[in-house]
Protein backbone atom coordinates (compact mmCIF):
# COMPACT_ATOMS: atom_id res chain seq x y z
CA UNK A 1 25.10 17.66 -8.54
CA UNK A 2 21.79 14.88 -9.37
CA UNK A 3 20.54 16.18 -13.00
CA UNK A 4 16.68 16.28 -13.46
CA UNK A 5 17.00 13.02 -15.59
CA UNK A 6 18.95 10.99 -13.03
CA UNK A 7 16.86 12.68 -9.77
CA UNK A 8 13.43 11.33 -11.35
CA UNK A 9 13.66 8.08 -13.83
CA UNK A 10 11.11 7.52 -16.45
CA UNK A 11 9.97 4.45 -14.83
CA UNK A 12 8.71 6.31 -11.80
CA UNK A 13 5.24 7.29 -13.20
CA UNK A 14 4.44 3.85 -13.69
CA UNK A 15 5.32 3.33 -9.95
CA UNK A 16 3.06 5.95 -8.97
CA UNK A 17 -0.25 4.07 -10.77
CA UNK A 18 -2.09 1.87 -7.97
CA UNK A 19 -2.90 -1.92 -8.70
CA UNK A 20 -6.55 -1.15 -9.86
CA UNK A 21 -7.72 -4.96 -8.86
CA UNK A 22 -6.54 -3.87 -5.46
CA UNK A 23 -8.53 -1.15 -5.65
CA UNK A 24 -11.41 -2.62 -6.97
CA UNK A 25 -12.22 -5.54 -4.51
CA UNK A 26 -11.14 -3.13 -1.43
CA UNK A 27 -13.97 -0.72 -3.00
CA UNK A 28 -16.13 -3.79 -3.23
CA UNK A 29 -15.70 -5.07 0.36
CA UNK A 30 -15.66 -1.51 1.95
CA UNK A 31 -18.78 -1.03 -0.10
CA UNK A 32 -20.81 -4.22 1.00
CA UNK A 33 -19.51 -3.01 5.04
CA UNK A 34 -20.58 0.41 4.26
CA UNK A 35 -23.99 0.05 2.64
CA UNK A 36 -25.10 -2.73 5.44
CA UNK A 37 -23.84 -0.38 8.76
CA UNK A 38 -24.19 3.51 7.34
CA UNK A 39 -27.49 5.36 5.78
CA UNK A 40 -26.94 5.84 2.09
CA UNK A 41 -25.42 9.47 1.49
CA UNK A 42 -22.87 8.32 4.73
CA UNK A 43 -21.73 4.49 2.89
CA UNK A 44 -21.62 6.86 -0.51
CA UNK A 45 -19.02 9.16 0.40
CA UNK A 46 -17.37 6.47 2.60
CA UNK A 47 -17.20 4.28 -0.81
CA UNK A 48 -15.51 7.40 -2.45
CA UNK A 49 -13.24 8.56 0.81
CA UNK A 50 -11.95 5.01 1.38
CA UNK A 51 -11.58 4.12 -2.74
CA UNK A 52 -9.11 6.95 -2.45
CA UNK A 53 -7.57 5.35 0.79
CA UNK A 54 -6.74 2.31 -0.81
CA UNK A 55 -5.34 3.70 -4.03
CA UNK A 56 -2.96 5.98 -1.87
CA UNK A 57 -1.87 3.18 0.76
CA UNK A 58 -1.21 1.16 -2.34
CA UNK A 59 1.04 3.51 -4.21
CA UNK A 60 2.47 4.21 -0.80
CA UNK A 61 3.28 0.86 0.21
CA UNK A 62 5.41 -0.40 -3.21
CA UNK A 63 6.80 3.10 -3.27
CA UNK A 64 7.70 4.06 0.01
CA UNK A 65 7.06 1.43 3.06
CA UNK A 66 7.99 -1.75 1.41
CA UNK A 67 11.56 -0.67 0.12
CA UNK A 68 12.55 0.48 3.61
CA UNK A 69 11.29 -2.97 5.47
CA UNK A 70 13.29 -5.25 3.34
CA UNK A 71 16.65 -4.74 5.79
CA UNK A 72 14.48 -4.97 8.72
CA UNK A 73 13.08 -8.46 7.48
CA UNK A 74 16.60 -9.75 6.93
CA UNK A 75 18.32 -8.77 10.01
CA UNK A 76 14.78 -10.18 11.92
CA UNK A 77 14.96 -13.23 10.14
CA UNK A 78 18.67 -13.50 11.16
CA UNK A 79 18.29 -12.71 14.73
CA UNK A 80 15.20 -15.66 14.61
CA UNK A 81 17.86 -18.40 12.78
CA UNK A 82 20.50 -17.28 15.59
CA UNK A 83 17.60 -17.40 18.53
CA UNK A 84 16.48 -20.84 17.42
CA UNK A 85 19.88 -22.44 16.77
CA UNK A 86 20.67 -21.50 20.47
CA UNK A 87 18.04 -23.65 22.04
């Protein structure tokens, strides 16, 4: 049986923080789309729904999508080695 200490590490929280100058200049260019297609109270909460966007597909991405892809990318980049050597 996992204890509570070995199921969830210390380090974890700091996992679970989002890179704020991600955040920040996706804000910034969502913001200068928003404001010059949407009437103001629309591009406002559009600012605020897609700040939160970003911060989540950050966090998601380091925590849960990028881990799982790094297998993929090695067995890809083998089939491309064995695909080109055969030409």
């Amino acid at each position: 049986m996992i204890g509570q200490d070995e199921a969830y590490p210390d380090d974890l929280a700091d996992d679970l923080r989002p890179n704020w100058t991600l955040v920040v200049l996706g804000t910034l260019a969502l913001a200068a789309v928003s404001v010059g297609a949407l009437a103001w109270p629309l591009a406002v909460i559009s600012i605020a729904l897609g700040a939160l966007m970003i911060a989540g597909a950050d966090v998601d991405a380091r925590t849960c999508i990028l881990p799982d892809t790094t297998p993929s990318r090695r067995w890809l980049a083998a089939c491309w080695r064995r695909w080109s050597w055969s030409r």
